[in-house]
C-alpha atoms as a PDB file:
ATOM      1  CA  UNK A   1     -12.724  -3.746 -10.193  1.00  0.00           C
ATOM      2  CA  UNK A   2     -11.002  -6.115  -8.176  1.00  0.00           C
ATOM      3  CA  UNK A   3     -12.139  -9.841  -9.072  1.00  0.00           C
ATOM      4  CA  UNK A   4     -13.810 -12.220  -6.634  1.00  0.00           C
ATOM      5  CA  UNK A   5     -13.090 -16.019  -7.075  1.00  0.00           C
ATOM      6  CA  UNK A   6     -15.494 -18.688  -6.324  1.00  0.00           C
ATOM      7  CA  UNK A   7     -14.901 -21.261  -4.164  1.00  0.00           C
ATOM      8  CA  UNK A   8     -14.175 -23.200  -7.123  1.00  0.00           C
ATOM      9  CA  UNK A   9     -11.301 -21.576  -7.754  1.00  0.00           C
ATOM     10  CA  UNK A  10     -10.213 -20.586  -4.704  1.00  0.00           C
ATOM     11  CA  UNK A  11      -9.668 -24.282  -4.795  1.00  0.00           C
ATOM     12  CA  UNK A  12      -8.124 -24.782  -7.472  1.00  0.00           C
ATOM     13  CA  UNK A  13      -5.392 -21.930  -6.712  1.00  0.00           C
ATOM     14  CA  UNK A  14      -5.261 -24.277  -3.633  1.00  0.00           C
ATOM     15  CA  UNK A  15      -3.917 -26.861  -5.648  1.00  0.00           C
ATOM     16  CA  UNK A  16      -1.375 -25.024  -7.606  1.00  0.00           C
ATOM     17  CA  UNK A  17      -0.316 -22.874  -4.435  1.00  0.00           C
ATOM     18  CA  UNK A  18       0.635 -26.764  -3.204  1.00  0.00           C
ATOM     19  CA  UNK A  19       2.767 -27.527  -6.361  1.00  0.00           C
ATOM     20  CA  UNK A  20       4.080 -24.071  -6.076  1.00  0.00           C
ATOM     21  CA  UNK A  21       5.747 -24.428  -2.662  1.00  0.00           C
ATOM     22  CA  UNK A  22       6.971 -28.117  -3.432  1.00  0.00           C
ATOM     23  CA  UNK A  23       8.658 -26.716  -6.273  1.00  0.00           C
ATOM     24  CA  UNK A  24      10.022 -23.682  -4.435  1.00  0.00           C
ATOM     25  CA  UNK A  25      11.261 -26.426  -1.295  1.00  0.00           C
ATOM     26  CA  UNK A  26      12.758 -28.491  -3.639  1.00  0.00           C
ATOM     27  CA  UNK A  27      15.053 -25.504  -5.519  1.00  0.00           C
ATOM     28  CA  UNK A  28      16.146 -24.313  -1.781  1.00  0.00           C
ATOM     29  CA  UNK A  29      17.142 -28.064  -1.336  1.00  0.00           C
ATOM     30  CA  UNK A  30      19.116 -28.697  -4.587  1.00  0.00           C
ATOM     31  CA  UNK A  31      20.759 -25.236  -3.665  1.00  0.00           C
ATOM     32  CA  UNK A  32      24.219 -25.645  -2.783  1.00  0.00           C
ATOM     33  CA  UNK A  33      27.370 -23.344  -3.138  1.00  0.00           C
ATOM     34  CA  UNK A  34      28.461 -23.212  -7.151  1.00  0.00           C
ATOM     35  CA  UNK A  35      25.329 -24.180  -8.544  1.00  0.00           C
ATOM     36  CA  UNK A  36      24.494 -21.904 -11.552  1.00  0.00           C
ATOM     37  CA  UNK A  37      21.537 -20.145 -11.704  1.00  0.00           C
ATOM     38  CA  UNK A  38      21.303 -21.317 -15.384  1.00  0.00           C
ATOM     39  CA  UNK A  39      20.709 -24.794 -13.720  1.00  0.00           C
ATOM     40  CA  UNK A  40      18.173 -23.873 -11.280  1.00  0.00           C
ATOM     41  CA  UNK A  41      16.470 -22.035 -13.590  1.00  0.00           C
ATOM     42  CA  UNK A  42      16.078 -25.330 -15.775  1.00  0.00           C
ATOM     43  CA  UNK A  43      15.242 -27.415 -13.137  1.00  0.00           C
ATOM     44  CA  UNK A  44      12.165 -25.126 -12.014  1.00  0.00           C
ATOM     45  CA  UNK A  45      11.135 -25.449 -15.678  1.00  0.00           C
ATOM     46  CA  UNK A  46      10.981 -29.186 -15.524  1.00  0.00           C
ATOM     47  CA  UNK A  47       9.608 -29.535 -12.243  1.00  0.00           C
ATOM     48  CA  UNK A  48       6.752 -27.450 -13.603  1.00  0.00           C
ATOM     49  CA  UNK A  49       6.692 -29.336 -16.356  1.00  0.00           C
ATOM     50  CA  UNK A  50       6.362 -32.383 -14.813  1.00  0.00           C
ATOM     51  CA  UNK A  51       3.135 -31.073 -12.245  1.00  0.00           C
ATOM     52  CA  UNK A  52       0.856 -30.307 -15.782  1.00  0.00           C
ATOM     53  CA  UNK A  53       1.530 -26.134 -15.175  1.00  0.00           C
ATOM     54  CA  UNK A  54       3.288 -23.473 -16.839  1.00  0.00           C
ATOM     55  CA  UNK A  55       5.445 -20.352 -15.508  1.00  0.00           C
ATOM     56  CA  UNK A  56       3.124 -17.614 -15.240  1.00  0.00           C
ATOM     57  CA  UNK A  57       6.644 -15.594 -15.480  1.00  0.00           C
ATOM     58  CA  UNK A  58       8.306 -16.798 -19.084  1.00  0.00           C
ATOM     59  CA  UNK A  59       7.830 -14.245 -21.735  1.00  0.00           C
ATOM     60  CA  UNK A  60       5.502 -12.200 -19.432  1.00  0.00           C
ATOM     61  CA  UNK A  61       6.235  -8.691 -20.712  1.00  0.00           C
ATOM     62  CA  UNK A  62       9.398 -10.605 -22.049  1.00  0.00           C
ATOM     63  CA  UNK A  63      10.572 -12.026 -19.031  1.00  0.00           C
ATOM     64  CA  UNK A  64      13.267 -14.399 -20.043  1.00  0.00           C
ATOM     65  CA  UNK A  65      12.885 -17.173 -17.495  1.00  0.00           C
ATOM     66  CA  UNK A  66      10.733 -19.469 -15.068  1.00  0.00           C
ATOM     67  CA  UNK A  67      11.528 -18.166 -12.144  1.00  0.00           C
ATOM     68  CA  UNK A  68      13.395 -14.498 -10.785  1.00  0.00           C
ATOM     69  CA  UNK A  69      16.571 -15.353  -9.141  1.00  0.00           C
ATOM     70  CA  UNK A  70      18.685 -12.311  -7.021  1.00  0.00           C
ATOM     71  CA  UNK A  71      21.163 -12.788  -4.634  1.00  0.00           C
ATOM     72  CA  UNK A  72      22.469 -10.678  -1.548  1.00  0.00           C
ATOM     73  CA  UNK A  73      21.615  -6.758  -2.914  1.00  0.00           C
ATOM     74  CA  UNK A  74      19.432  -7.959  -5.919  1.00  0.00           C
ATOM     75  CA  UNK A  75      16.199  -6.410  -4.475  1.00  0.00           C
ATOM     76  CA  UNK A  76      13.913  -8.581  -7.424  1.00  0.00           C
ATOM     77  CA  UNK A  77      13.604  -9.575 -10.982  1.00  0.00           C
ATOM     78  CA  UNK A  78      16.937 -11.433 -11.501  1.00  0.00           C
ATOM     79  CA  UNK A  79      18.102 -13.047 -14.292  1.00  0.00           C
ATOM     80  CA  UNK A  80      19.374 -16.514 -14.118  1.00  0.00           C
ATOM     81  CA  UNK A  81      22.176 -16.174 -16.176  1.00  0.00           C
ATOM     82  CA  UNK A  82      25.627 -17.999 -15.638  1.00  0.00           C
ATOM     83  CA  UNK A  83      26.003 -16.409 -12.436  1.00  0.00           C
ATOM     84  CA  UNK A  84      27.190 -18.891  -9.719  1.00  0.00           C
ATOM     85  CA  UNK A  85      25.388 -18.922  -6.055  1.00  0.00           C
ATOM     86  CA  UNK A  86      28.263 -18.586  -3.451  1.00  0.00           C
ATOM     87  CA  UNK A  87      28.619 -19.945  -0.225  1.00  0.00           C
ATOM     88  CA  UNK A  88      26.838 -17.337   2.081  1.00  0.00           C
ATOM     89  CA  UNK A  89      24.713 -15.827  -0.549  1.00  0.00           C
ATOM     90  CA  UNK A  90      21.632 -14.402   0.446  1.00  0.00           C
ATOM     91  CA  UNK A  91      19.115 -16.405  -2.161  1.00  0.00           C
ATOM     92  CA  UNK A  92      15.497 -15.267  -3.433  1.00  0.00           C
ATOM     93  CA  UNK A  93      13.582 -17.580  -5.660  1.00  0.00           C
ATOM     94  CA  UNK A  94      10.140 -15.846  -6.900  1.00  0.00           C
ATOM     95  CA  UNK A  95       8.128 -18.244  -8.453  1.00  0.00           C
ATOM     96  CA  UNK A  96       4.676 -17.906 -10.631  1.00  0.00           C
ATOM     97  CA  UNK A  97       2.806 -21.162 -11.792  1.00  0.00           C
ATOM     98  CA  UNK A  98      -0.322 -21.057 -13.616  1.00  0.00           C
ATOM     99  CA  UNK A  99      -2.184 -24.406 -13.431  1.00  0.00           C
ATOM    100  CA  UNK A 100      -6.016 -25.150 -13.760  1.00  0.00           C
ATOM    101  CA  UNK A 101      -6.659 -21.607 -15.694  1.00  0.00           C
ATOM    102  CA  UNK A 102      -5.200 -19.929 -12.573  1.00  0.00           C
ATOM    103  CA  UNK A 103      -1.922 -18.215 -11.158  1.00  0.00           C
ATOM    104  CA  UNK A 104      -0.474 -18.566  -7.689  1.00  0.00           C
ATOM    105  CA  UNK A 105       2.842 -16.709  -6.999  1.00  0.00           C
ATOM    106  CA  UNK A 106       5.164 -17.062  -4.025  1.00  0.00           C
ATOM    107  CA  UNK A 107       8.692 -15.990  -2.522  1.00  0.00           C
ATOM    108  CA  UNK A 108      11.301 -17.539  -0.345  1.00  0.00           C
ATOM    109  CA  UNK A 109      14.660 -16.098   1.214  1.00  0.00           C
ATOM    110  CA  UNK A 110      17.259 -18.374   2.422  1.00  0.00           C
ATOM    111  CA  UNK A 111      20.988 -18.468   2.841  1.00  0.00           C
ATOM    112  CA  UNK A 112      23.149 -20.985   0.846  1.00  0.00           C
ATOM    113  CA  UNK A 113      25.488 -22.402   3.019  1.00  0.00           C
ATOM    114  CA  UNK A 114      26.853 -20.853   5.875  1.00  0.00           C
ATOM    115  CA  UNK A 115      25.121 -18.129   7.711  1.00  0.00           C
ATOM    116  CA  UNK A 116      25.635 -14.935   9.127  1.00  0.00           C
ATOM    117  CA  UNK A 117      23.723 -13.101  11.588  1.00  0.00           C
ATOM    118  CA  UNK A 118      23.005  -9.745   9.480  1.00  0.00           C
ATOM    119  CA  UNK A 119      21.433 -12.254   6.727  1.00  0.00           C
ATOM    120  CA  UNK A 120      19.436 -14.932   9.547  1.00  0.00           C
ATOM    121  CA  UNK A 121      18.334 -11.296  10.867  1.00  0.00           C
ATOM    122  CA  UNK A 122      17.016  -9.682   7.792  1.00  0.00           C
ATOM    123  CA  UNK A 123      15.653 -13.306   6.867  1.00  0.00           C
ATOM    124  CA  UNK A 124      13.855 -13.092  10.029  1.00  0.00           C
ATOM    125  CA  UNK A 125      12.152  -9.982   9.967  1.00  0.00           C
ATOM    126  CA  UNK A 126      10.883 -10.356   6.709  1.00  0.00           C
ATOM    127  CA  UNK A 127       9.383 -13.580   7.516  1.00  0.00           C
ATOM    128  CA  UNK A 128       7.650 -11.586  10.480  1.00  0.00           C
ATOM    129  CA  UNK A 129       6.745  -8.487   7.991  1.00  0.00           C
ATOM    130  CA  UNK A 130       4.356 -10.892   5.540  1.00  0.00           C
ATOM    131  CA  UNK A 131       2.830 -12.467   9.100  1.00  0.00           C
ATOM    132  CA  UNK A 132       2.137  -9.181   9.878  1.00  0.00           C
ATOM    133  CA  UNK A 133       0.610  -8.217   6.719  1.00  0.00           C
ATOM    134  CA  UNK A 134      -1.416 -11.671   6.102  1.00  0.00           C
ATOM    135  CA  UNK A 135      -3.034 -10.864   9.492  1.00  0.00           C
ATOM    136  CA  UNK A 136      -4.519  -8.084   7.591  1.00  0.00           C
ATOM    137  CA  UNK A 137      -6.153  -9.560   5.193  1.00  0.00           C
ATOM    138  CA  UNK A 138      -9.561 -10.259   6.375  1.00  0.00           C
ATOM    139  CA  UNK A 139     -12.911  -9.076   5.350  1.00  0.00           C
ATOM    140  CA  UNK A 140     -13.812  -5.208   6.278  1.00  0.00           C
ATOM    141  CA  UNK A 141      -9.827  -4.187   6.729  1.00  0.00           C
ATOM    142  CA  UNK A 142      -8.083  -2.205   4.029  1.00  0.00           C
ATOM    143  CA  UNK A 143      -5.194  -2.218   1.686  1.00  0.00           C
ATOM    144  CA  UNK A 144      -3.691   0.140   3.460  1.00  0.00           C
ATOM    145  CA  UNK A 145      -3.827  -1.946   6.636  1.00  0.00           C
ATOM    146  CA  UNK A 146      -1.972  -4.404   4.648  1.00  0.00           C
ATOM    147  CA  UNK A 147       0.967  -1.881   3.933  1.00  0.00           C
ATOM    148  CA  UNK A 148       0.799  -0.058   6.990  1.00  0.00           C
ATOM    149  CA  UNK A 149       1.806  -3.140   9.174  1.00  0.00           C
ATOM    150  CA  UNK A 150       4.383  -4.298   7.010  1.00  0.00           C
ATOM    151  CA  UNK A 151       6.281  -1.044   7.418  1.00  0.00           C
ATOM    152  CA  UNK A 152       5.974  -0.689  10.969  1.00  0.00           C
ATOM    153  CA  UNK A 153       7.267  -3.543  12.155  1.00  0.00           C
ATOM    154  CA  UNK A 154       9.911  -3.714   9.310  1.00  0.00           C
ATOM    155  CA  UNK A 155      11.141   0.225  10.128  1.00  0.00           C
ATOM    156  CA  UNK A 156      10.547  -0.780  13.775  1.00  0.00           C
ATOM    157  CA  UNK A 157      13.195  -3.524  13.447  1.00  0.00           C
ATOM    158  CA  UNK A 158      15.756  -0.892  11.850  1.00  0.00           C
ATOM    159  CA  UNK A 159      14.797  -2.217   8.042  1.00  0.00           C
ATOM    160  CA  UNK A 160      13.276   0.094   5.052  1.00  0.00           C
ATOM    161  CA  UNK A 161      10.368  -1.220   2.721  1.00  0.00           C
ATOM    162  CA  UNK A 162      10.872  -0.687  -0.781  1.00  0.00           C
ATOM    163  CA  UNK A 163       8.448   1.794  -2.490  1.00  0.00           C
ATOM    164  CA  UNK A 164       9.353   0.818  -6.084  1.00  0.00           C
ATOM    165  CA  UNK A 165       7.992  -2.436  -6.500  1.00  0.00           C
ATOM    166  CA  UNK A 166       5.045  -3.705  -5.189  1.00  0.00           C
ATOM    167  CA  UNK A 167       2.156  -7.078  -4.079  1.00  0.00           C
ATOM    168  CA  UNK A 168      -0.649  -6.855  -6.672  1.00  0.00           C
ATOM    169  CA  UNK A 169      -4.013  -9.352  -6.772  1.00  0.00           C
ATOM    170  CA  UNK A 170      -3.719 -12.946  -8.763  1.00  0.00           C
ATOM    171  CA  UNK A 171      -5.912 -15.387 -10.301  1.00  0.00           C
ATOM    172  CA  UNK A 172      -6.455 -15.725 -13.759  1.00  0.00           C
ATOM    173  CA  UNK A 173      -3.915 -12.887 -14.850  1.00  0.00           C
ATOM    174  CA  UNK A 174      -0.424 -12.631 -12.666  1.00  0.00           C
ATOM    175  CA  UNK A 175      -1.256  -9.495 -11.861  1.00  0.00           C
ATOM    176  CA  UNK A 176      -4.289  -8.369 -10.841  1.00  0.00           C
ATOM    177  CA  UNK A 177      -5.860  -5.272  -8.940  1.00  0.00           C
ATOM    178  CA  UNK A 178      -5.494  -4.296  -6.282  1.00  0.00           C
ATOM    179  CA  UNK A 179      -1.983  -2.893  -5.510  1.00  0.00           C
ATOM    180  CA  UNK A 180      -0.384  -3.928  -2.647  1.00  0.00           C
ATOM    181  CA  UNK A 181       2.317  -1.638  -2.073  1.00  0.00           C
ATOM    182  CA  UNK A 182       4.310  -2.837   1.313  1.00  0.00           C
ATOM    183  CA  UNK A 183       4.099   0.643   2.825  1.00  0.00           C
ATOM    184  CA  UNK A 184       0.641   2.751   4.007  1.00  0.00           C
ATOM    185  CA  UNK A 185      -1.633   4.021   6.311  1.00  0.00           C
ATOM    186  CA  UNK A 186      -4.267   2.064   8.221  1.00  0.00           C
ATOM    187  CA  UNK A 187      -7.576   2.990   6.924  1.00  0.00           C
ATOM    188  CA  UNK A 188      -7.023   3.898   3.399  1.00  0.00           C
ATOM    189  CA  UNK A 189      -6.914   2.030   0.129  1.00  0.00           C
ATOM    190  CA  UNK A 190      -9.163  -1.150  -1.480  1.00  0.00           C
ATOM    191  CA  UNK A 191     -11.880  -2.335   1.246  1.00  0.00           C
ATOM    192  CA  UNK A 192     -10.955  -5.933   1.331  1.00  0.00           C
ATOM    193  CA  UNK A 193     -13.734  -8.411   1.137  1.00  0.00           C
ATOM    194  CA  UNK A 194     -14.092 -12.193   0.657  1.00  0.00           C
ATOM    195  CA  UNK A 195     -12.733 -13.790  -2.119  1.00  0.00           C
ATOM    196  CA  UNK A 196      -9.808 -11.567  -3.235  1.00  0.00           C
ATOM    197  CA  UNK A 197      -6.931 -13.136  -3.660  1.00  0.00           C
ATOM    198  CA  UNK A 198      -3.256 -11.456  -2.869  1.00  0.00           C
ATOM    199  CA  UNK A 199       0.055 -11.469  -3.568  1.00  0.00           C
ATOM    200  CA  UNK A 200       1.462 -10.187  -0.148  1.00  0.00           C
ATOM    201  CA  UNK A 201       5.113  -9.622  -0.833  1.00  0.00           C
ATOM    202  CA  UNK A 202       7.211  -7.241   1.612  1.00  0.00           C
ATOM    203  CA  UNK A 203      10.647  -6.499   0.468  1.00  0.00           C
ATOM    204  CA  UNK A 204      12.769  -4.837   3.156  1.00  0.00           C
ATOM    205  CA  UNK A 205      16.582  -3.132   2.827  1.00  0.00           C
ATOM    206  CA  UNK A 206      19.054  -3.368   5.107  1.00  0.00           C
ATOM    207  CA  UNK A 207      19.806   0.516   4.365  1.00  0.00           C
ATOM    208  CA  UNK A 208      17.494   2.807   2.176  1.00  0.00           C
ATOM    209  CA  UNK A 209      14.465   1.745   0.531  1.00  0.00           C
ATOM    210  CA  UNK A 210      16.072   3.291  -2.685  1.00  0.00           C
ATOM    211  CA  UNK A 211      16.733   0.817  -5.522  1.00  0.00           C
ATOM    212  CA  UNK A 212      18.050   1.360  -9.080  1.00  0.00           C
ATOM    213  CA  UNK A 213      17.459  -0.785 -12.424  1.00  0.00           C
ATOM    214  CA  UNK A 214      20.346  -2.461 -13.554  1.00  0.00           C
ATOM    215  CA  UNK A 215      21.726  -2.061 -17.568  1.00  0.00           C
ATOM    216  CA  UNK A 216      20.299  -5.408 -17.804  1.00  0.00           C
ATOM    217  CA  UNK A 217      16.500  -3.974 -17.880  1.00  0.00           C
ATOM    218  CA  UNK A 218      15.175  -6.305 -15.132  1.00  0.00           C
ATOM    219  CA  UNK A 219      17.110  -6.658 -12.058  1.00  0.00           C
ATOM    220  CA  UNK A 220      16.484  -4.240  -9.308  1.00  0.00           C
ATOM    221  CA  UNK A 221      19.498  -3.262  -6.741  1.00  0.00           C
ATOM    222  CA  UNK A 222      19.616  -1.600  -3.872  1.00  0.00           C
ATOM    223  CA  UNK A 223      21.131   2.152  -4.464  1.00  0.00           C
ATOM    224  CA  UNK A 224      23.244   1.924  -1.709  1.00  0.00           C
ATOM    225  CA  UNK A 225      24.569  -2.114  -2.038  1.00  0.00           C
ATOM    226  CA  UNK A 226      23.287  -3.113   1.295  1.00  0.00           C
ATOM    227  CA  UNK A 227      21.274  -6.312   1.971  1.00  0.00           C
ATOM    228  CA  UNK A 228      17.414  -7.228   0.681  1.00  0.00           C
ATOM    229  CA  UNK A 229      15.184  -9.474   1.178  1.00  0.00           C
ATOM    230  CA  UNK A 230      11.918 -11.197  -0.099  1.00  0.00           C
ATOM    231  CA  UNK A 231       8.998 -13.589   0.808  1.00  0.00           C
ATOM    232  CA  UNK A 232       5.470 -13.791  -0.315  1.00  0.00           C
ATOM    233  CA  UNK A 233       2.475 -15.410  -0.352  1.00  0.00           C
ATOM    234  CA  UNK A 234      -0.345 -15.719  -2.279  1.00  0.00           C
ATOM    235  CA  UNK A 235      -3.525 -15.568   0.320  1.00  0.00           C
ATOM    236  CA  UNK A 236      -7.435 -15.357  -0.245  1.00  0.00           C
ATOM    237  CA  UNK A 237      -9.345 -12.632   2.123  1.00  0.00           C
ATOM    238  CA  UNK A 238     -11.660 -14.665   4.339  1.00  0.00           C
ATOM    239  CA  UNK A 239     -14.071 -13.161   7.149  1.00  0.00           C
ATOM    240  CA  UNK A 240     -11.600 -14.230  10.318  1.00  0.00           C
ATOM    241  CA  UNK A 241      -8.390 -14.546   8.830  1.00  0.00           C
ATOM    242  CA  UNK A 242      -6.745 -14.874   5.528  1.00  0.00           C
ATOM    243  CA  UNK A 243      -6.237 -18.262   3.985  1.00  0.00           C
ATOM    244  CA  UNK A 244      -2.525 -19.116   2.375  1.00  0.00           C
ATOM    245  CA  UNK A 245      -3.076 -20.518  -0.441  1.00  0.00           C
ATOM    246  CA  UNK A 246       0.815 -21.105  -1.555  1.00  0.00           C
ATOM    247  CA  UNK A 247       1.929 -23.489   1.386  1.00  0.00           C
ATOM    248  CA  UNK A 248       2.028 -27.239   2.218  1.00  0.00           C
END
């Protein structure tokens, strides 16, 4: 059964979704070429720290970290490691807090330093893919709705959607039915109603949706080394349209 939340915690996630995002604004900030992951990784922990919540993702099924960190093909679950973020990299931060009894996850893409167009363009359309798939979560539409959009205007854009990995519910565990896989057909799946909450998180390839488990037993890559990319929300199914509950 997929769990309802009450207004009063729908407000509460409210909260948290706020300290999530200033958390995840300030790591893109302090983000500059030969910074360590080892170091952002330590600041996130403080910063939650300091707001009076916990990473939902340290020692969850014996996840090693605050926060995932991948980079360029990294498709999700990296390791923060010694690995240093180069000028140009392709950065994902994926971020869980858990604060008043409740979890609120989010994603954000960026590039560290200089651009290029293939990453501002892949940035870009996966911005557009979890519009597309927010606008989906409203009362009386379907999971599959949810999946279905994200794939069509990702493949319409000349981008795959990974099949692999996939958005879930959230609240008082980090994971949470229902599945949201970012791939579908309109129609099918969970009938959304009002006071679900969602982790909508499309991840699109620049090549194949194919990834592959690296040796170290967390971080997905893309099977063919191309480009990914990653954003999410966490939103709460209303009756017009969905509210985001991990923004400013």
């Amino acid at each position: 059964m997929v769990p309802i939340k009450t207004p009063e915690e729908l407000a509460k996630m409210r909260q948290g979704g706020r300290i999530l995002r200033q958390i995840l604004n300030y790591l893109q900030a302090k983000t500059q070429p030969g910074v360590s992951r080892k170091q952002i990784n330590k600041l996130a922990g403080r910063l939650i720290k300091s707001k009076n919540a916990k990473p939902s993702f340290l020692n969850y099924q014996d996840y090693p970290a605050n926060l995932c960190i991948f980079t360029n093909q990294e498709v999700e679950h990296g390791l923060p490691g010694n690995k240093i973020i180069q000028d140009g990299d392709l950065v994902t931060y994926d971020l869980g807090i858990y604060y008043l009894g409740l979890h609120t996850d989010a994603s954000v893409s960026f590039i560290c330093g200089q651009p290029s167009p293939e990453k501002q363009a892949i940035i870009k359309v996966c911005q557009e893919c979890l519009q597309q798939g927010i606008k989906q979560a409203r009362v009386g539409r379907r999971v599959g709705d949810i999946g279905a959009a994200i794939q069509k205007h990702a493949e319409k854009n000349g981008y795959s959607v990974v099949r692999q990995l996939i958005g879930h519910g959230v609240g008082k565990e980090i994971h949470e039915p229902p599945n949201i896989p970012n791939y579908g057909q309109t129609g099918t799946g969970e009938k959304l109603k009002k006071g679900m909450c969602l982790a909508i998180e499309p991840m699109i390839n620049q090549g194949g949706h194919e990834i592959k488990l690296l040796k170290d037993g967390w971080t997905y890559v893309t099977k063919d080394g191309k480009l990914s990319c990653h954003f999410e929300h966490t939103v709460a199914v209303a009756k017009k349209r969905a509210q985001i509950l991990t923004k400013i």
